[in-house]
C-alpha atoms as a PDB file:
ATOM      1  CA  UNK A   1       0.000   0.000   0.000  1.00  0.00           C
ATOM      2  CA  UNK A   2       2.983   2.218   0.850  1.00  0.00           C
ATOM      3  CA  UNK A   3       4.272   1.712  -2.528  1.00  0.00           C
ATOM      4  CA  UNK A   4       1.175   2.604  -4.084  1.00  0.00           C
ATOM      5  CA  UNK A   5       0.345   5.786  -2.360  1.00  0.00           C
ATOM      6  CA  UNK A   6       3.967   7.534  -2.831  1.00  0.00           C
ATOM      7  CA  UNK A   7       3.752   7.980  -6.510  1.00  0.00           C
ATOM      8  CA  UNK A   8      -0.004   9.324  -6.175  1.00  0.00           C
ATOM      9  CA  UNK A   9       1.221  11.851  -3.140  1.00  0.00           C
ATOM     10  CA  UNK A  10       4.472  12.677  -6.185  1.00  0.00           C
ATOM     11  CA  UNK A  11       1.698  13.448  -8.915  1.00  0.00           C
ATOM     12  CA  UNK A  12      -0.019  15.553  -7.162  1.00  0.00           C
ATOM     13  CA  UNK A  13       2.396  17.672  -5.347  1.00  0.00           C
ATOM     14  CA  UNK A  14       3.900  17.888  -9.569  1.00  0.00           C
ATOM     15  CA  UNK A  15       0.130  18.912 -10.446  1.00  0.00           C
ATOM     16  CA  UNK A  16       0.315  21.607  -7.604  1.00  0.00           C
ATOM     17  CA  UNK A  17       3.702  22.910  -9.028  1.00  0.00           C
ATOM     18  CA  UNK A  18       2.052  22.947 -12.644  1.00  0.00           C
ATOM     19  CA  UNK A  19      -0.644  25.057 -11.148  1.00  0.00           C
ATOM     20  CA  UNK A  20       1.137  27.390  -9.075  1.00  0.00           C
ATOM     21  CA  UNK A  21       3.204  27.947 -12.036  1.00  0.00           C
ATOM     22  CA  UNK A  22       0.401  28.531 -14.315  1.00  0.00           C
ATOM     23  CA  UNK A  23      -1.192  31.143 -11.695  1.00  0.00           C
ATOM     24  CA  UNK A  24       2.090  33.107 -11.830  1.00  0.00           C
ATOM     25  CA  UNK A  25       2.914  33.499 -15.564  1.00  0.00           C
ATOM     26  CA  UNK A  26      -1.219  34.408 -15.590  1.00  0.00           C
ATOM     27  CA  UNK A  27      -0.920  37.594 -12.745  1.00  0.00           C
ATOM     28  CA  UNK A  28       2.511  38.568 -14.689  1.00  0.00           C
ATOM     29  CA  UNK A  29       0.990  38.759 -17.678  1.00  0.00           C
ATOM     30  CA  UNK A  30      -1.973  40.403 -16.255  1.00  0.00           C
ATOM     31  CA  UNK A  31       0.438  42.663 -14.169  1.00  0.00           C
ATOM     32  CA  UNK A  32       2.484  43.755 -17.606  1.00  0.00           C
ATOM     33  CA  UNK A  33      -1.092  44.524 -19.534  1.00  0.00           C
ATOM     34  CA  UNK A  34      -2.010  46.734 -16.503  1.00  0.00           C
ATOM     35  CA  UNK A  35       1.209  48.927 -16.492  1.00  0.00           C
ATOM     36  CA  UNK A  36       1.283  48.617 -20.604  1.00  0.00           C
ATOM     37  CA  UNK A  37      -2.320  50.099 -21.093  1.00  0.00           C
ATOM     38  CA  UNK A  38      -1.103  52.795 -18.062  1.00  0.00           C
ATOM     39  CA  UNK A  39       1.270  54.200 -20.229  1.00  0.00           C
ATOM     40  CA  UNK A  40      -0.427  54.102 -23.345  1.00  0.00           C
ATOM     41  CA  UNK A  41      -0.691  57.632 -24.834  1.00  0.00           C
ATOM     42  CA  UNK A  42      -1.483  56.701 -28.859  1.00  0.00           C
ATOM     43  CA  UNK A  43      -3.052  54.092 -30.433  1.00  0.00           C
ATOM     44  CA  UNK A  44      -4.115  53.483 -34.097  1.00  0.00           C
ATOM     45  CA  UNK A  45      -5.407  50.191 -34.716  1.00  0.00           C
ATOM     46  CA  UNK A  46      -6.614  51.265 -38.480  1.00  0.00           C
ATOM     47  CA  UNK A  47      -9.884  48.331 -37.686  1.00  0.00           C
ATOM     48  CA  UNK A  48     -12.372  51.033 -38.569  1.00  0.00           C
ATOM     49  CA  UNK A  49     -10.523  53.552 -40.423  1.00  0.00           C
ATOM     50  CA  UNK A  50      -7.673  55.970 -40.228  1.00  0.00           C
ATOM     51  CA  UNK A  51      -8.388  57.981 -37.303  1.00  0.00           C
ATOM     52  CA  UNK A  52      -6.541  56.738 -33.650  1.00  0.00           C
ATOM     53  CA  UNK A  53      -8.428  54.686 -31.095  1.00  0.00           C
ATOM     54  CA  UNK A  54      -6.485  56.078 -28.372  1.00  0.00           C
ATOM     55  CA  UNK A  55      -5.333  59.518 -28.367  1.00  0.00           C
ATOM     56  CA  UNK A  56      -3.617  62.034 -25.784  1.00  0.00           C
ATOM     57  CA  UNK A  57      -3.874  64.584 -28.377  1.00  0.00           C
ATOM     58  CA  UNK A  58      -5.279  65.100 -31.868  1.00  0.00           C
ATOM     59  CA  UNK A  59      -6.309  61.549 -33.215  1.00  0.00           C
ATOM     60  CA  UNK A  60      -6.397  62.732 -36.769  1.00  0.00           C
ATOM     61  CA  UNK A  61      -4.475  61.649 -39.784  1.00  0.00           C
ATOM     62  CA  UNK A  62      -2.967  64.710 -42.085  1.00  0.00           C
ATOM     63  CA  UNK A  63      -1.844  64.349 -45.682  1.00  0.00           C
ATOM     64  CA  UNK A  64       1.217  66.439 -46.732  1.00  0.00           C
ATOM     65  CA  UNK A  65      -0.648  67.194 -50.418  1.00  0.00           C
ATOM     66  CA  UNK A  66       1.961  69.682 -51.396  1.00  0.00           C
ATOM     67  CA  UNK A  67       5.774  71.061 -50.746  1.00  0.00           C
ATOM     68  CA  UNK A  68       6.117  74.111 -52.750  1.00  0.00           C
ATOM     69  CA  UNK A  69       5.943  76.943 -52.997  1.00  0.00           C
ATOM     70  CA  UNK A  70       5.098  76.104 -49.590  1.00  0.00           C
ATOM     71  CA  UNK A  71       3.627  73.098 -47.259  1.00  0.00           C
ATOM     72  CA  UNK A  72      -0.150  72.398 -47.701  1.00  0.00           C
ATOM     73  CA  UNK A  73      -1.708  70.090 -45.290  1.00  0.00           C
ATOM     74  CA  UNK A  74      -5.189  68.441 -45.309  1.00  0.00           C
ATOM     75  CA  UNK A  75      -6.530  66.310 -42.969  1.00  0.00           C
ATOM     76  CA  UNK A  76      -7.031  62.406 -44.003  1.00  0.00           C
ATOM     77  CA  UNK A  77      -5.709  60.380 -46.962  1.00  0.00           C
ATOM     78  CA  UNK A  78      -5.190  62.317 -49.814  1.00  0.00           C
ATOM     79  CA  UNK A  79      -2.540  60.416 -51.808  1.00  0.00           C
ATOM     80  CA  UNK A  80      -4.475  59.619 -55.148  1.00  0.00           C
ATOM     81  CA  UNK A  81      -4.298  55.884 -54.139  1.00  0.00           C
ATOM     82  CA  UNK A  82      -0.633  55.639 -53.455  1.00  0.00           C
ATOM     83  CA  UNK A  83      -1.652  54.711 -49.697  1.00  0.00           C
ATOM     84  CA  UNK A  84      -4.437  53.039 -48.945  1.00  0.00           C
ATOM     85  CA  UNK A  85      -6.909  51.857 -45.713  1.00  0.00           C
ATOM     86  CA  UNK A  86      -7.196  48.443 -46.014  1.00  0.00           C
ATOM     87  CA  UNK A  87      -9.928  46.858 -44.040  1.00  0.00           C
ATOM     88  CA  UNK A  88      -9.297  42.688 -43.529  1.00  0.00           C
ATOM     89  CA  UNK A  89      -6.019  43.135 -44.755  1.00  0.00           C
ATOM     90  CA  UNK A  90      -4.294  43.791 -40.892  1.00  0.00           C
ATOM     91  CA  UNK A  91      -3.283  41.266 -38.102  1.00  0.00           C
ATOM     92  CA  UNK A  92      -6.176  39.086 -37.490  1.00  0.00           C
ATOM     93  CA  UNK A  93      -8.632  39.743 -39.792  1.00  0.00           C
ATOM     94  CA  UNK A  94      -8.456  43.828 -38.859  1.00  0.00           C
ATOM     95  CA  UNK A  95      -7.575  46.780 -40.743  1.00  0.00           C
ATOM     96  CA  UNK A  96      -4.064  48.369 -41.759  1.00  0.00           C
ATOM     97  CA  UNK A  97      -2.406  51.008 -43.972  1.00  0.00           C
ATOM     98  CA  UNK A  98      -1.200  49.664 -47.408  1.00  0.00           C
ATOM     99  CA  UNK A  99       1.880  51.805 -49.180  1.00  0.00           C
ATOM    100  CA  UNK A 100       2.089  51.127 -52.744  1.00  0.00           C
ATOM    101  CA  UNK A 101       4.481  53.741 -53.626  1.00  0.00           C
ATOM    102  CA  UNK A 102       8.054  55.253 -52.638  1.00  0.00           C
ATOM    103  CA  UNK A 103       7.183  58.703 -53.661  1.00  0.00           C
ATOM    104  CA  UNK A 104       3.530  58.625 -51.945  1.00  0.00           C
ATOM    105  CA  UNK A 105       2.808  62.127 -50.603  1.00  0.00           C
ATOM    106  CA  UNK A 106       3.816  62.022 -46.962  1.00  0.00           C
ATOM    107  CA  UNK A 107       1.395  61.104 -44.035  1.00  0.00           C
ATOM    108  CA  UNK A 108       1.300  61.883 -40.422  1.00  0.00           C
ATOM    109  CA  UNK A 109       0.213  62.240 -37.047  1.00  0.00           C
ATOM    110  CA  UNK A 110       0.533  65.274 -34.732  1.00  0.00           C
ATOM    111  CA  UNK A 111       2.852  64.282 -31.965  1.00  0.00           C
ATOM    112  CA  UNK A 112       2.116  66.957 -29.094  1.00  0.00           C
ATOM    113  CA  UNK A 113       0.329  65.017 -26.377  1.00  0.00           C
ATOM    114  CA  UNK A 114       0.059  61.594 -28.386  1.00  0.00           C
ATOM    115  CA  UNK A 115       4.089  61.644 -27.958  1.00  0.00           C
ATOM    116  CA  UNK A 116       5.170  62.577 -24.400  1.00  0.00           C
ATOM    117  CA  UNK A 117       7.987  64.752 -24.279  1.00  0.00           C
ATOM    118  CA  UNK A 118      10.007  66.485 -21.170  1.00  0.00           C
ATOM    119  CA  UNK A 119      13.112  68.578 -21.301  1.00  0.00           C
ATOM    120  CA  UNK A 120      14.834  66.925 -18.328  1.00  0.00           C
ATOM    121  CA  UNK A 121      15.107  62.726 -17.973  1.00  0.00           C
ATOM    122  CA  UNK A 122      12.776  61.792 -20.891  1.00  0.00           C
ATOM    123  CA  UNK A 123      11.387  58.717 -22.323  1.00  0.00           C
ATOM    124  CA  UNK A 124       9.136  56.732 -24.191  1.00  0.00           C
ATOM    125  CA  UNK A 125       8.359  53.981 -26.692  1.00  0.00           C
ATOM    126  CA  UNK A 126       6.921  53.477 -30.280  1.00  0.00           C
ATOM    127  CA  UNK A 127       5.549  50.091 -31.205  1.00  0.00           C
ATOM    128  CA  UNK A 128       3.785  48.925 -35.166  1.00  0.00           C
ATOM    129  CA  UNK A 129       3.551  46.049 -37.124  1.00  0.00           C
ATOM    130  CA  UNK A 130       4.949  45.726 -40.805  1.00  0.00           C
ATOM    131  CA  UNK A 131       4.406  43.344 -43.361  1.00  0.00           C
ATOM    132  CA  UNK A 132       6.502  43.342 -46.742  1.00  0.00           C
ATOM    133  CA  UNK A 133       9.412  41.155 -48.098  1.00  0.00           C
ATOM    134  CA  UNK A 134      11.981  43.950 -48.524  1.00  0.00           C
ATOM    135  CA  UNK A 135      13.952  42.369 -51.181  1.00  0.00           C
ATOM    136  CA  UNK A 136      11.790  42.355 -53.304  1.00  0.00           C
ATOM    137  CA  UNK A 137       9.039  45.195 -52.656  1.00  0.00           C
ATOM    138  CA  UNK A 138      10.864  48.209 -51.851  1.00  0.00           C
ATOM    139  CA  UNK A 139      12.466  50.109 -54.271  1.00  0.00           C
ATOM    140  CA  UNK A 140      16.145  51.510 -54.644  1.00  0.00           C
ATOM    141  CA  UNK A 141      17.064  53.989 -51.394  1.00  0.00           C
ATOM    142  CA  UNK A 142      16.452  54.530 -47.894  1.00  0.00           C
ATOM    143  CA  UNK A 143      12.865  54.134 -46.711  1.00  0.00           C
ATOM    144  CA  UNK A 144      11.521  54.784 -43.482  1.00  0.00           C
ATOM    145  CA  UNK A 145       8.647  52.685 -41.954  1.00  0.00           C
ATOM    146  CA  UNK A 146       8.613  55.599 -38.927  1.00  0.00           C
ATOM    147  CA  UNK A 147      10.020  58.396 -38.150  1.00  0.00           C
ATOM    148  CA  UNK A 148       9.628  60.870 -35.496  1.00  0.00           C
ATOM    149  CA  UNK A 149      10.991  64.356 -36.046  1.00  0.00           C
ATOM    150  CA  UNK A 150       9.652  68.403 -35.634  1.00  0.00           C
ATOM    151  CA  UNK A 151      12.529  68.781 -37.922  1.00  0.00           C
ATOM    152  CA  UNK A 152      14.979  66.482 -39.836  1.00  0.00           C
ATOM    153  CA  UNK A 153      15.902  62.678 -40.212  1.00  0.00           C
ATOM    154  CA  UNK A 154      19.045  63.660 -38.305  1.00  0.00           C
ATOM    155  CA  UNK A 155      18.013  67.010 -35.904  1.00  0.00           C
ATOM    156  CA  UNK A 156      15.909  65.795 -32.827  1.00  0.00           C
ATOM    157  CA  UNK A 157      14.560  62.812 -34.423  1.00  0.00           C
ATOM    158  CA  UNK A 158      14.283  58.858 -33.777  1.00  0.00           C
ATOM    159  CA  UNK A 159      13.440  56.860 -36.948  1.00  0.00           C
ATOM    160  CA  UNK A 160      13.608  52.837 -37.725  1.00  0.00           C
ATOM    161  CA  UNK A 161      14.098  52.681 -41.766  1.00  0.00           C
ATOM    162  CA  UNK A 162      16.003  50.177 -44.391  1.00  0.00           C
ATOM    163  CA  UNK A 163      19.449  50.783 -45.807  1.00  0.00           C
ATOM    164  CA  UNK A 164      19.397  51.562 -49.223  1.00  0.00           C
ATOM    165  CA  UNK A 165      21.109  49.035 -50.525  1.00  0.00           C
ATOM    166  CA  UNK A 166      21.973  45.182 -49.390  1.00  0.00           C
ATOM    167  CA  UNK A 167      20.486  41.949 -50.217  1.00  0.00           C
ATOM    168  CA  UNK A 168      19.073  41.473 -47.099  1.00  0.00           C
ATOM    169  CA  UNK A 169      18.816  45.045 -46.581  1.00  0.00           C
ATOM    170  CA  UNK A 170      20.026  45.845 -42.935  1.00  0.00           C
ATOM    171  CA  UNK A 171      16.979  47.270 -40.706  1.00  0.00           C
ATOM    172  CA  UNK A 172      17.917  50.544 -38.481  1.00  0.00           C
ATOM    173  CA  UNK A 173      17.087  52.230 -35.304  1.00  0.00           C
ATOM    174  CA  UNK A 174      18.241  55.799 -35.466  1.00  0.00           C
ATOM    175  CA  UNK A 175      18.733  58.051 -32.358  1.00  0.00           C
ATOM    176  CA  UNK A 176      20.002  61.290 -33.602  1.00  0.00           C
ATOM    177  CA  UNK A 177      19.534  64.153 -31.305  1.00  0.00           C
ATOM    178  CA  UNK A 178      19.905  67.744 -32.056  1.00  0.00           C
ATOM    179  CA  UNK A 179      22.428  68.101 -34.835  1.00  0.00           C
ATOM    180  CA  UNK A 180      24.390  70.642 -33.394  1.00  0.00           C
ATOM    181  CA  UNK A 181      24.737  68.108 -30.434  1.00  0.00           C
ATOM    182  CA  UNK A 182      25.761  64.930 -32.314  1.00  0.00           C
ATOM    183  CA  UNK A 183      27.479  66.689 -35.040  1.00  0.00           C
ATOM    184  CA  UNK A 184      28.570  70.181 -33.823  1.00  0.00           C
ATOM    185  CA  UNK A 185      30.746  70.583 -37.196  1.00  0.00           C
ATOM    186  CA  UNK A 186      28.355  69.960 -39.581  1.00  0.00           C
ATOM    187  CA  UNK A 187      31.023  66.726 -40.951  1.00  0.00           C
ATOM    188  CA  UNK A 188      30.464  63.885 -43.282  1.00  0.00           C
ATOM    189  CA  UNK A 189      30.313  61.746 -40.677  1.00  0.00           C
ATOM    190  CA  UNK A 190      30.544  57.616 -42.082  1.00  0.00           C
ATOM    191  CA  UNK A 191      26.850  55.895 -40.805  1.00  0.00           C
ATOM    192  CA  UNK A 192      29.088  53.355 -38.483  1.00  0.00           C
ATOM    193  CA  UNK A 193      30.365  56.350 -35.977  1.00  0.00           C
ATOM    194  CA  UNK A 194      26.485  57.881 -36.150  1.00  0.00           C
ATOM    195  CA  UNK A 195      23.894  56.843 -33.616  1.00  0.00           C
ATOM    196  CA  UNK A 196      22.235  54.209 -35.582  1.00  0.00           C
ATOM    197  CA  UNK A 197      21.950  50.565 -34.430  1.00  0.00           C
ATOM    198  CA  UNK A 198      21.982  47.927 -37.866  1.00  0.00           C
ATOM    199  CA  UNK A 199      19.676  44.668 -38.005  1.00  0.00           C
ATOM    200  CA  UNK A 200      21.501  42.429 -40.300  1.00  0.00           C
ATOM    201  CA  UNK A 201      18.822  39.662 -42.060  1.00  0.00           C
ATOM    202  CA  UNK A 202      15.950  41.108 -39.908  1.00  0.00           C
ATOM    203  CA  UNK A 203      12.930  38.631 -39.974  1.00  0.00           C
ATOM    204  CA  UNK A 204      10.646  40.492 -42.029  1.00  0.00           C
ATOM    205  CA  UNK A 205       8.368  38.593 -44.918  1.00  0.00           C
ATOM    206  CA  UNK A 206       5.614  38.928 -47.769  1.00  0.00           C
ATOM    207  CA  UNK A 207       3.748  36.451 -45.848  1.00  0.00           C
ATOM    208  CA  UNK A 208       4.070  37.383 -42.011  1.00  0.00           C
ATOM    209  CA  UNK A 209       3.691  40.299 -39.657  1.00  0.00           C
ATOM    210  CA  UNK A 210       6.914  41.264 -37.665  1.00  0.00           C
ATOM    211  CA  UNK A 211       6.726  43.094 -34.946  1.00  0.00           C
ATOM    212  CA  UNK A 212       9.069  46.362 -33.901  1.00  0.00           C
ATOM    213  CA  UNK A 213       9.483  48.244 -30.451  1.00  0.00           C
ATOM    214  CA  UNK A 214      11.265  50.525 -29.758  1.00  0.00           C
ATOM    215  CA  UNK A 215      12.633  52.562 -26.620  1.00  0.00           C
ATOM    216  CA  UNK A 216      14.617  55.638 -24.770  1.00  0.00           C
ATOM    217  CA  UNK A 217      15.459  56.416 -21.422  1.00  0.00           C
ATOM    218  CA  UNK A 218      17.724  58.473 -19.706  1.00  0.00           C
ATOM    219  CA  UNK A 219      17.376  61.369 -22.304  1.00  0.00           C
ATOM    220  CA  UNK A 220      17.818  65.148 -22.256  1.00  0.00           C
ATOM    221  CA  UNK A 221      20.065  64.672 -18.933  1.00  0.00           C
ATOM    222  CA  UNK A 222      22.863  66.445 -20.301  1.00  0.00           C
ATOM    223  CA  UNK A 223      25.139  63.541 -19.864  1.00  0.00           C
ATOM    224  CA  UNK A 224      26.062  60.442 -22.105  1.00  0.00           C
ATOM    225  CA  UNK A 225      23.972  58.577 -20.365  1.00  0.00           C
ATOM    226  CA  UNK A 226      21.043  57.727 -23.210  1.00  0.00           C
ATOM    227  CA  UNK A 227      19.969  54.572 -24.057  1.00  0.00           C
ATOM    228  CA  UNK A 228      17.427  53.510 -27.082  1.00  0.00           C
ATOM    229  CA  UNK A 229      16.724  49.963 -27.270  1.00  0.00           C
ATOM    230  CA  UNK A 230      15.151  48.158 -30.519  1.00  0.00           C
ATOM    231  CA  UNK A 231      13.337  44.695 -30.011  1.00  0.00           C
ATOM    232  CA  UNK A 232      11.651  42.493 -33.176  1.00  0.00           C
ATOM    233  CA  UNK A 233       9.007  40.050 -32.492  1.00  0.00           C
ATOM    234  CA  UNK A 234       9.682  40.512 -28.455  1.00  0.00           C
ATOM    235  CA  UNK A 235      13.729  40.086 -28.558  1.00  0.00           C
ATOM    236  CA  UNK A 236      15.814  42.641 -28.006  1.00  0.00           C
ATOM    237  CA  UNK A 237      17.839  43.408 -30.812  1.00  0.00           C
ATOM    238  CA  UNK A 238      20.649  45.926 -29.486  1.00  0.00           C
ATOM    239  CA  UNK A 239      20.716  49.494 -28.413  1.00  0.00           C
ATOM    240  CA  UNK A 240      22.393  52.546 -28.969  1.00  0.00           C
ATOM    241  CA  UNK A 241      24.318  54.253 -26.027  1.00  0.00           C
ATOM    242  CA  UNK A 242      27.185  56.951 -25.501  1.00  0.00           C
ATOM    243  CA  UNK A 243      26.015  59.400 -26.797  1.00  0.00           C
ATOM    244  CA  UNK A 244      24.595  62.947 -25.828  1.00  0.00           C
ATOM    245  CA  UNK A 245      21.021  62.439 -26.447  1.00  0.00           C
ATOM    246  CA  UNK A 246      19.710  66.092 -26.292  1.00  0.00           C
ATOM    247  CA  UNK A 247      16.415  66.343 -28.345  1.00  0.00           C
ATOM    248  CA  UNK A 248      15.153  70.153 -28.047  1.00  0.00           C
ATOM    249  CA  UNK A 249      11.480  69.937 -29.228  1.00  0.00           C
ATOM    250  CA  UNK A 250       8.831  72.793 -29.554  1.00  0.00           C
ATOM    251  CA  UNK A 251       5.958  72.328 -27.415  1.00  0.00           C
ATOM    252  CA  UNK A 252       3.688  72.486 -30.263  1.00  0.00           C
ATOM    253  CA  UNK A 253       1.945  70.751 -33.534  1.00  0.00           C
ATOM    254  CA  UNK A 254       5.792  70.487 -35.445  1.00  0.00           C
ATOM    255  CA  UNK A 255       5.953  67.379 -33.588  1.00  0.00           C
ATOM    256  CA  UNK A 256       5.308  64.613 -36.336  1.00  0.00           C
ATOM    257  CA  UNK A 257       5.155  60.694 -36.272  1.00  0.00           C
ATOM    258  CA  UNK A 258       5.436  59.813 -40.088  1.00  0.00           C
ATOM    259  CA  UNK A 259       4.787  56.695 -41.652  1.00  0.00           C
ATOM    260  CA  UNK A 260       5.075  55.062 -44.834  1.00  0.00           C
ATOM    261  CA  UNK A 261       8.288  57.294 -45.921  1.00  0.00           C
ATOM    262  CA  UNK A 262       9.747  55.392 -48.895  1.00  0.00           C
ATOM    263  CA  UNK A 263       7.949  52.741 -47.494  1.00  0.00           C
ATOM    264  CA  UNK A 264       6.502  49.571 -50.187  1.00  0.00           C
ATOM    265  CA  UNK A 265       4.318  47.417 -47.408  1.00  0.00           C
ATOM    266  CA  UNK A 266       2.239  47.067 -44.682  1.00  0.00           C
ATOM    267  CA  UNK A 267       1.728  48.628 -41.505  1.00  0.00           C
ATOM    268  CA  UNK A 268      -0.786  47.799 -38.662  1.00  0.00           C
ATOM    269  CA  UNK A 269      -1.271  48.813 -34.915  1.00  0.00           C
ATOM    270  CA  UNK A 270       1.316  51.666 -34.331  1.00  0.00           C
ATOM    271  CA  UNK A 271       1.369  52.932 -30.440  1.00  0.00           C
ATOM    272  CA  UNK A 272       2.866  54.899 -28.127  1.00  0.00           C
ATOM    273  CA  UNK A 273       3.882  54.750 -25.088  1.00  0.00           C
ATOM    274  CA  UNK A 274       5.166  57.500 -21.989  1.00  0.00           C
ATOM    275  CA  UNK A 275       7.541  55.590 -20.920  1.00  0.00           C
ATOM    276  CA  UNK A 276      10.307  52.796 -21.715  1.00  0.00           C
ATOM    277  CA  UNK A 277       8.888  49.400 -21.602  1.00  0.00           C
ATOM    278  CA  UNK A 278      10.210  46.976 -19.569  1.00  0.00           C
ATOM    279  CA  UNK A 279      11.163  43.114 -21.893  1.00  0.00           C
ATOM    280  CA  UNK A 280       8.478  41.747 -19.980  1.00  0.00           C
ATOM    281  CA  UNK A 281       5.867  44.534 -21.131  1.00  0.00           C
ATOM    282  CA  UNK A 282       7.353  43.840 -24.728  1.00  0.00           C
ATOM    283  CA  UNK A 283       6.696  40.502 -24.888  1.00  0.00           C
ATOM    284  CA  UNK A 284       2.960  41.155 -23.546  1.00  0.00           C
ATOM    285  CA  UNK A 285       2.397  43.891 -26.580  1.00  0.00           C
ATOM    286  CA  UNK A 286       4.046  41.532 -29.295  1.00  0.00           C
ATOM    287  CA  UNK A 287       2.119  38.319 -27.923  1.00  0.00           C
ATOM    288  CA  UNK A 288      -1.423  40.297 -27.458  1.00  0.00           C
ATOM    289  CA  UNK A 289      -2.049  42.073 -31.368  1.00  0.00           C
ATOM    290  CA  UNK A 290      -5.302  43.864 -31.592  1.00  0.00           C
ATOM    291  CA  UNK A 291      -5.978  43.531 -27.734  1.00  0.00           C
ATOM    292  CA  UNK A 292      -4.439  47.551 -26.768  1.00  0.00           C
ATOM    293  CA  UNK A 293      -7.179  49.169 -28.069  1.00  0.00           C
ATOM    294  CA  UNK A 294     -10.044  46.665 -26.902  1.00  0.00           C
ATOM    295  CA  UNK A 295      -8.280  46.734 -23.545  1.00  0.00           C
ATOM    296  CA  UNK A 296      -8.239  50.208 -23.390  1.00  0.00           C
ATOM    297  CA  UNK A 297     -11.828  51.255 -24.354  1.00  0.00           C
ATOM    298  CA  UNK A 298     -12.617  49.003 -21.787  1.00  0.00           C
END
C-alpha cells in the first residue's frame, strides 16, 4: 500500500507545481497589460478607419498634399491611391495602412500630447507592425517605416528605416539628437560612428507580420547617459548608447510621427507609449495584437 500511495502523493504535489506555475505566468501577464495600457498615450489600430483609437492629443491623420511653394496640409488620406486603408487586410482579420508607392505624398500624425515629451530625464516607446518582403518590394534607397521628427531625419529625431542598398537590406534604429549636439561641425560623418543601431537579415516577410518596439530612457540629462533599445518580435535586438542624447522639441503641432516614408508594405497597430517598456511589457504587446485598443476602451 505504501508503494502505491507515494507515486499518487508525487503526482499531485507535480500537479500543484504545474498550477502554481500557471497562476504566476497568468498575474505577470496580467500585471504587464495593466502597467502597458497605463502608459499608453497613442493608439491606431486602423480596424475602422484611419483615425486613432487612443489619443492624448489630436487623433487625426494629415496628408502632406503639397511642398512648394510652400507646405499644404489636409486632414485624411489624400494620396491619389498611393496609400491606402485596407480593411481585412491587418493582423487578425483587422484593418491596416497599405503603401504602394516610394514617392507617396507624406502622411502623419501630430505628436504633441500623443508623444510625451520632457526637457529633463525623458522617455518613451513606439511600437507597429509591418508586413513586406523587402527584397523584393521596396524600391532603390532609404525608406523609413517611422520616423519621429519636428525637424529632420538627423536634428531631434528617432526613426527605424532600411538601408538603401543590401540583399538582405540591414533594418535601423536611429537616435540622432539635435544636430548641433551629435554633429557640432556639420562633418560627413561615415553611418558606423552615427547613432544608428543595424539589423543584419531582420525577420521580415511577404507572408508574415513582424513586430518592432522601440525605446529611450535616460534622455535630455545632459550627460552620455542615453539609451534607445530596438526589439523584433519581443527580442531585443541591441541598443544605442554613448552618446549625448539632447532632443530640443517645440511644445507644439511640429511634432510629427510619419509613416510610410519610402515605405513599399504594410503597416498595422502603431502605439505609443510614456515611458520605456520593460522586456516583460514587450513581450505582452508583441504576444497580445489587436488587444491595446479593446483593452483600453474598456
Amino acid at each position: 500500500m505504501k508503494s502505491q500511495v507515494l507515486p499518487l502523493i508525487q503526482r499531485g504535489f507535480t500537479c500543484s507545481l504545474i498550477c502554481l506555475a500557471g497562476l504566476a505566468l497568468q498575474s505577470q501577464s496580467q500585471s504587464a497589460e495593466r502597467s502597458v495600457l497605463e502608459a499608453l498615450t497613442f493608439h491606431a489600430s486602423f480596424d475602422k478607419g484611419i483615425e486613432a483609437d487612443v489619443s492624448k492629443g489630436n487623433p487625426s491623420l494629415y496628408t502632406i498634399s503639397s511642398k512648394q511653394p510652400k507646405e499644404t496640409i489636409r486632414r485624411g488620406l489624400h494620396t491619389q491611391g498611393q496609400t491606402l486603408w485596407k480593411k481585412n487586410s491587418g493582423i487578425q482579420g483587422g484593418g491596416a495602412l497599405r503603401f504602394n508607392a516610394n514617392n507617396a505624398p507624406w502622411i502623419f500624425y501630430q505628436g504633441e500630447g500623443n508623444v510625451r515629451y520632457d526637457r529633463q530625464e525623458w522617455e518613451g516607446s513606439i511600437s507597429l507592425w509591418m508586413k513586406l518582403d523587402p527584397e523584393t518590394e521596396l524600391a532603390p534607397g532609404y525608406a523609413d517605416p517611422l520616423q519621429l521628427t519636428t525637424r529632420a531625419w538627423n536634428d531631434a529625431a528617432f526613426f527605424v528605416d532600411f538601408s538603401k542598398d543590401g540583399n538582405p537590406r540591414d533594418f535601423r534604429l536611429g537616435a540622432f539628437a539635435d544636430v548641433r549636439v551629435w554633429n557640432p561641425d556639420g562633418k560627413d560623418i561615415p553611418e558606423e560612428k552615427r547613432p544608428l543601431l543595424p539589423v543584419k537579415t531582420p525577420p521580415f516577410g511577404r507572408e508574415k507580420w513582424t513586430h518592432v518596439l522601440f525605446t529611450w530612457a535616460s534622455f535630455n540629462t545632459g550627460d552620455k547617459n542615453g539609451v534607445a533599445r530596438l526589439y523584433m518580435d519581443g527580442a531585443s535586438r541591441g541598443e544605442i548608447k554613448g552618446w549625448k542624447q539632447t532632443f530640443t522639441w517645440p511644445a507644439s503641432e511640429s511634432v510629427r510621427l510619419y509613416l510610410g516614408l519610402s515605405y513599399i508594405g504594410l503597416i498595422d497597430e502603431v502605439s505609443c507609449f510614456n515611458r520605456a517598456l520593460k522586456p516583460e511589457e514587450v513581450q505582452w504587446v508583441r504576444n497580445h495584437p489587436r488587444q491595446l485598443v479593446a483593452q483600453a476602451r474598456d
